[in-house]
C-alpha atoms as a PDB file:
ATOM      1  CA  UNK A   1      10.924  19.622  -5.227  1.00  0.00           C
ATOM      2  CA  UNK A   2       7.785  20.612  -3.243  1.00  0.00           C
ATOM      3  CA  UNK A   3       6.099  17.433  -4.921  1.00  0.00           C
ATOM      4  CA  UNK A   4       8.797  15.049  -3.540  1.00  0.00           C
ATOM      5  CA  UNK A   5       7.773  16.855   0.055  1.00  0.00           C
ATOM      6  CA  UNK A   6       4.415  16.172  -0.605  1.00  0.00           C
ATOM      7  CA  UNK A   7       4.805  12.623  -1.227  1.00  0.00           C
ATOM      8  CA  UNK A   8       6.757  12.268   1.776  1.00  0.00           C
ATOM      9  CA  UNK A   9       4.233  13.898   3.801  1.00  0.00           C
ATOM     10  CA  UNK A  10       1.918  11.525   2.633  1.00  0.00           C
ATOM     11  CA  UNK A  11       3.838   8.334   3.672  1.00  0.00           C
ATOM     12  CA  UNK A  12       4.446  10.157   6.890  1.00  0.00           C
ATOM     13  CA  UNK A  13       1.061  11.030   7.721  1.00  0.00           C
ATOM     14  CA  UNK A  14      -0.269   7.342   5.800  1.00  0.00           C
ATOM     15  CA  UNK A  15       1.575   5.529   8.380  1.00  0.00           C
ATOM     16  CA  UNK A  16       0.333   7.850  11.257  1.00  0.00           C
ATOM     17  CA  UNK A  17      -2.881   6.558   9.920  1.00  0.00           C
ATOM     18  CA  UNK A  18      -1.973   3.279  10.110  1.00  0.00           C
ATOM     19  CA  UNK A  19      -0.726   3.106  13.600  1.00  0.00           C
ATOM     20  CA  UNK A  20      -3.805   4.875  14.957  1.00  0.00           C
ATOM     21  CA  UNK A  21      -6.332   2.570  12.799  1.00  0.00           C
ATOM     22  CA  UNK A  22      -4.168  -0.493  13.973  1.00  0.00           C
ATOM     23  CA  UNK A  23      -3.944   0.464  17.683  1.00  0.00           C
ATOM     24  CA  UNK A  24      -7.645   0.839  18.189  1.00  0.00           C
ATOM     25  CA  UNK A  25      -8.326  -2.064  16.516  1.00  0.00           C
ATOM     26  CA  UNK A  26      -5.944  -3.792  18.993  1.00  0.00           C
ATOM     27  CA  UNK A  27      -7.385  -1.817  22.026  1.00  0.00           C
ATOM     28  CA  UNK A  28     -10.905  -3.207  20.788  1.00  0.00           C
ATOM     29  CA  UNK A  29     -10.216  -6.601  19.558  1.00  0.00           C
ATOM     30  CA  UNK A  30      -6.351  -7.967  20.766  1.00  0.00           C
ATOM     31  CA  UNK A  31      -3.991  -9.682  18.860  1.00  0.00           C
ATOM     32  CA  UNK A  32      -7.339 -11.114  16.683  1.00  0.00           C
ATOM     33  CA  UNK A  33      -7.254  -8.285  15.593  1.00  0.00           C
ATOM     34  CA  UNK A  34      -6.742  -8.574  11.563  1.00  0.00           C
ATOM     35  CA  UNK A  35     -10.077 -10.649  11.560  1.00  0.00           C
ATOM     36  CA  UNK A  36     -11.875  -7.724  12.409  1.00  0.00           C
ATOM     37  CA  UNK A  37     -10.754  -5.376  10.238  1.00  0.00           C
ATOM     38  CA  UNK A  38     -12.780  -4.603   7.246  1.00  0.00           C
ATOM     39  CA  UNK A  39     -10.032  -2.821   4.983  1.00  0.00           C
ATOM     40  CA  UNK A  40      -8.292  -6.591   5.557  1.00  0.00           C
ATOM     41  CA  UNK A  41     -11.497  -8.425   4.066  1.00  0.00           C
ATOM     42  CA  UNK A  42     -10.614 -10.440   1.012  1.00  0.00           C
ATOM     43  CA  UNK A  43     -11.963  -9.173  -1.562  1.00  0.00           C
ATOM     44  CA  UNK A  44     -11.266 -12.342  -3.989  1.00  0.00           C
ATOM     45  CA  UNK A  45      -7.722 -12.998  -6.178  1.00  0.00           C
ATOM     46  CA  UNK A  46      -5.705 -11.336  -9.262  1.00  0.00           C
ATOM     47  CA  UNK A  47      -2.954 -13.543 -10.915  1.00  0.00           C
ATOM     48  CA  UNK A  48      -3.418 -15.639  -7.665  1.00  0.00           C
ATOM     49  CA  UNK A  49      -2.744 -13.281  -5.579  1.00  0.00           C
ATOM     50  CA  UNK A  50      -5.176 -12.503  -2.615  1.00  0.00           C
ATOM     51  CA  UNK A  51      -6.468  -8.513  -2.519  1.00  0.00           C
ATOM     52  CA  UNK A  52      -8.367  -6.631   0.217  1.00  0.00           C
ATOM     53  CA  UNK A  53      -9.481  -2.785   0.686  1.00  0.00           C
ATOM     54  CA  UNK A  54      -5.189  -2.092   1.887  1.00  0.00           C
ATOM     55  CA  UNK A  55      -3.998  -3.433  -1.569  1.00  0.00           C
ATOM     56  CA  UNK A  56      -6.582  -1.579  -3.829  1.00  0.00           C
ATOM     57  CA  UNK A  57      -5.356   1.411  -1.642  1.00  0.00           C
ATOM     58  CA  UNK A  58      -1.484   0.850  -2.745  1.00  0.00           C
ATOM     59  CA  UNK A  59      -2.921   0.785  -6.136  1.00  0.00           C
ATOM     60  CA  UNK A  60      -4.278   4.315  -5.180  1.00  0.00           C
ATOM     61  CA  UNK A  61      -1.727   6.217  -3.594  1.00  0.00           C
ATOM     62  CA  UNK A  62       0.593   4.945  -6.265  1.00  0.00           C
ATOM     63  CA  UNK A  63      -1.460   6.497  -9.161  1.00  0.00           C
ATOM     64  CA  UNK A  64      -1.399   9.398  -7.530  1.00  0.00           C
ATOM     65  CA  UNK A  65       1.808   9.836  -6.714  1.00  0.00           C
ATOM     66  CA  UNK A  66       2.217   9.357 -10.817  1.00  0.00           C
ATOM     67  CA  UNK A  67       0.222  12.370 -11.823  1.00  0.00           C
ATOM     68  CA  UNK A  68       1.349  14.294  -8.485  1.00  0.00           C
ATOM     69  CA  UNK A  69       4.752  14.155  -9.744  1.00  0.00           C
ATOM     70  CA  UNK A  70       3.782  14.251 -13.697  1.00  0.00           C
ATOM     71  CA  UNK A  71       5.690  10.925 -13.892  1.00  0.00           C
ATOM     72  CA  UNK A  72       4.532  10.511 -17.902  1.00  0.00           C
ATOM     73  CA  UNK A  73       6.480   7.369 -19.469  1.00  0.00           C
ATOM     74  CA  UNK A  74       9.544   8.817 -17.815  1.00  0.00           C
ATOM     75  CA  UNK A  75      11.380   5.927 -16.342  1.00  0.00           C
ATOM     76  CA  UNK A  76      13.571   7.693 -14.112  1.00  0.00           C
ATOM     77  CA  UNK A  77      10.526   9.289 -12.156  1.00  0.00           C
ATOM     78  CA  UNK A  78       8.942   5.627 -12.252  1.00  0.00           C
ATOM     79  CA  UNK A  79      12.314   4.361 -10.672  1.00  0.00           C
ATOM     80  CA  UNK A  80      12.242   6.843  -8.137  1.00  0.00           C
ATOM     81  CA  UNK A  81       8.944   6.207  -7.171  1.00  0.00           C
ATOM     82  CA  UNK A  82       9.543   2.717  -6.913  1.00  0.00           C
ATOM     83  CA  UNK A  83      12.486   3.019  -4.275  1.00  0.00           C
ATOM     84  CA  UNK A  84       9.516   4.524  -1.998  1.00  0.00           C
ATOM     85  CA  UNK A  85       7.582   2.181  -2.200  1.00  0.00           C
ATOM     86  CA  UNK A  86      10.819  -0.128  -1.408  1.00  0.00           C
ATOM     87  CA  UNK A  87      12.089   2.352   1.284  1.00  0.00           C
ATOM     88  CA  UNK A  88       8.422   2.114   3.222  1.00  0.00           C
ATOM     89  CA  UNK A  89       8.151  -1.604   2.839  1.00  0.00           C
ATOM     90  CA  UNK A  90      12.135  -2.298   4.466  1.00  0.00           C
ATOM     91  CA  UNK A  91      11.022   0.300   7.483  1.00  0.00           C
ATOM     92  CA  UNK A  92       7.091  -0.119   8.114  1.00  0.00           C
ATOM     93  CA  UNK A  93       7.812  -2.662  10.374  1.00  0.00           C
ATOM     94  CA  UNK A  94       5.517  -1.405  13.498  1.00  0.00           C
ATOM     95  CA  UNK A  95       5.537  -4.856  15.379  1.00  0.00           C
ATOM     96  CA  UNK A  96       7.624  -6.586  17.340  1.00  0.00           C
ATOM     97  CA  UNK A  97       9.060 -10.049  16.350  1.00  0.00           C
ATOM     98  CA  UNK A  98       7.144 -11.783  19.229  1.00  0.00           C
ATOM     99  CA  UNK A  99       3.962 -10.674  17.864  1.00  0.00           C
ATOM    100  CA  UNK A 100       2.211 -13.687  16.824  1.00  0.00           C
ATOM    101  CA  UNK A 101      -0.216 -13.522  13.360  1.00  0.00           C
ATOM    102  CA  UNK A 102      -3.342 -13.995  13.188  1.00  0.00           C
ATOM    103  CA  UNK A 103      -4.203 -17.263  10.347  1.00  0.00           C
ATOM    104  CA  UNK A 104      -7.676 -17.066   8.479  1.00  0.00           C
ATOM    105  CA  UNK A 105      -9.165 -17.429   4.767  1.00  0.00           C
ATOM    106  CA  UNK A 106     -11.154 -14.582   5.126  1.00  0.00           C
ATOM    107  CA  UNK A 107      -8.615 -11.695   5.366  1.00  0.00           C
ATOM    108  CA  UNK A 108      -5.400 -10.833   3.298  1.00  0.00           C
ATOM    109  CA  UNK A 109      -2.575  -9.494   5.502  1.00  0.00           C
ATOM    110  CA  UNK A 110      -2.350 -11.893   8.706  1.00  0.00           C
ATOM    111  CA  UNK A 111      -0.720  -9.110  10.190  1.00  0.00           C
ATOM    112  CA  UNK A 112      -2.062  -5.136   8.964  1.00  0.00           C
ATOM    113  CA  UNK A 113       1.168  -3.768  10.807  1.00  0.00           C
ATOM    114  CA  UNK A 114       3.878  -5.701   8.789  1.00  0.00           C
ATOM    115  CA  UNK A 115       4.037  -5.360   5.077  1.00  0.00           C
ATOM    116  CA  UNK A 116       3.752  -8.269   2.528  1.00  0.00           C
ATOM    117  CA  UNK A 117       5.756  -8.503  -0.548  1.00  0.00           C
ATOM    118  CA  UNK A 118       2.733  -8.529  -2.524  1.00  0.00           C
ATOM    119  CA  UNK A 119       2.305  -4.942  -1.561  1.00  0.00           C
ATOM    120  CA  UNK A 120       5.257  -4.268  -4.057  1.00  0.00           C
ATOM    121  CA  UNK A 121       3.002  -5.830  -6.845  1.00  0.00           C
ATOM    122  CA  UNK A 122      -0.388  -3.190  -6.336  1.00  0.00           C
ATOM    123  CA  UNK A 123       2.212  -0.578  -5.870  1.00  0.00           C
ATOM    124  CA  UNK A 124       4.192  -1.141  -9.526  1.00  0.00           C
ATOM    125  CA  UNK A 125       0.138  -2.008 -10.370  1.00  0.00           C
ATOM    126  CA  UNK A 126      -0.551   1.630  -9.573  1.00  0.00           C
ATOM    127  CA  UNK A 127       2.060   2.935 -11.639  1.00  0.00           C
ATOM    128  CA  UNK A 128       1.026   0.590 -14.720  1.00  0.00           C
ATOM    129  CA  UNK A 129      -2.270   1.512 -14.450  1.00  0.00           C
ATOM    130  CA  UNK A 130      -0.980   5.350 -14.335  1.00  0.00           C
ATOM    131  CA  UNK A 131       0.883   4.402 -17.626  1.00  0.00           C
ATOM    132  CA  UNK A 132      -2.037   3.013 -19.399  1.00  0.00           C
ATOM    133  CA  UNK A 133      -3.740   6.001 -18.490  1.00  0.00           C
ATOM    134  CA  UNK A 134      -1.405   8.218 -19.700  1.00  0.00           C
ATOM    135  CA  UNK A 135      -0.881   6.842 -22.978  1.00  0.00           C
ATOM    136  CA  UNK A 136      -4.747   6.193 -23.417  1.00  0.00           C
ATOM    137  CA  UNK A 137      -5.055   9.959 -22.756  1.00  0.00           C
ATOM    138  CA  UNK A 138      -2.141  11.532 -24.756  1.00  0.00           C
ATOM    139  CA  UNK A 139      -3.371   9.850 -28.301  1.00  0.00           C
ATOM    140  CA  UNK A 140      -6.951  10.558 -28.713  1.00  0.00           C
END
């Protein structure tokens, strides 16, 4: 159980994080202020899909969440994990709807404060990887 408080610590304090990083960029640069953020640089495409510093990060935290909860090939754990990652990407909403996003071909998210479905994808990515791992490291 004190895992599961643990990972929801982590969200908790992750989108702290984000709110601070995001409002000093905004403070520095405005509303532009996606362009100028170097997590945000694209970093090039997988399966045609764009990826920056923020999506290698879900990638990350979503390994780690795997071994921090022992998560193994069990699929319930995996499920559970999942919802999560669904559960921060229906309330991480930190903008309002008259924000207006910034458009360029050198960054990913056009706005760092609103999620992308995509983000689903390098989370479940995470967790694949973690499952590769695993079974990589169980039959030596």
């Amino acid at each position: 159980m004190m895992k599961y408080i643990l990972i929801l610590i982590g969200f908790i304090s992750f989108s702290m994080f984000i709110i601070v990083y995001n409002k000093n960029l905004i403070k520095k640069y405005g509303e532009k202020y996606p362009q100028y953020d170097y997590l945000n640089k694209n970093l090039g495409e997988v399966l045609y899909i764009k990826c920056c510093f923020w999506n290698l990060s879900h990638v990350f935290i979503y390994f780690f969440i795997c071994v921090l909860v022992d998560a193994r090939l069990k699929l319930y754990k995996h499920l559970l994990i999942m919802l999560f990652g669904l559960f921060w990407y229906h309330f991480a909403i930190y903008k309002d709807a008259t924000h207006h996003p910034v458009k360029t071909k050198d960054i990913v998210y056009r706005d760092t404060n609103l999620p992308r479905l995509d983000d689903i994808v390098f989370n479940t990515s995470g967790q694949l990887i973690y499952c590769l791992f695993y079974l990589l490291t169980q039959y030596k």
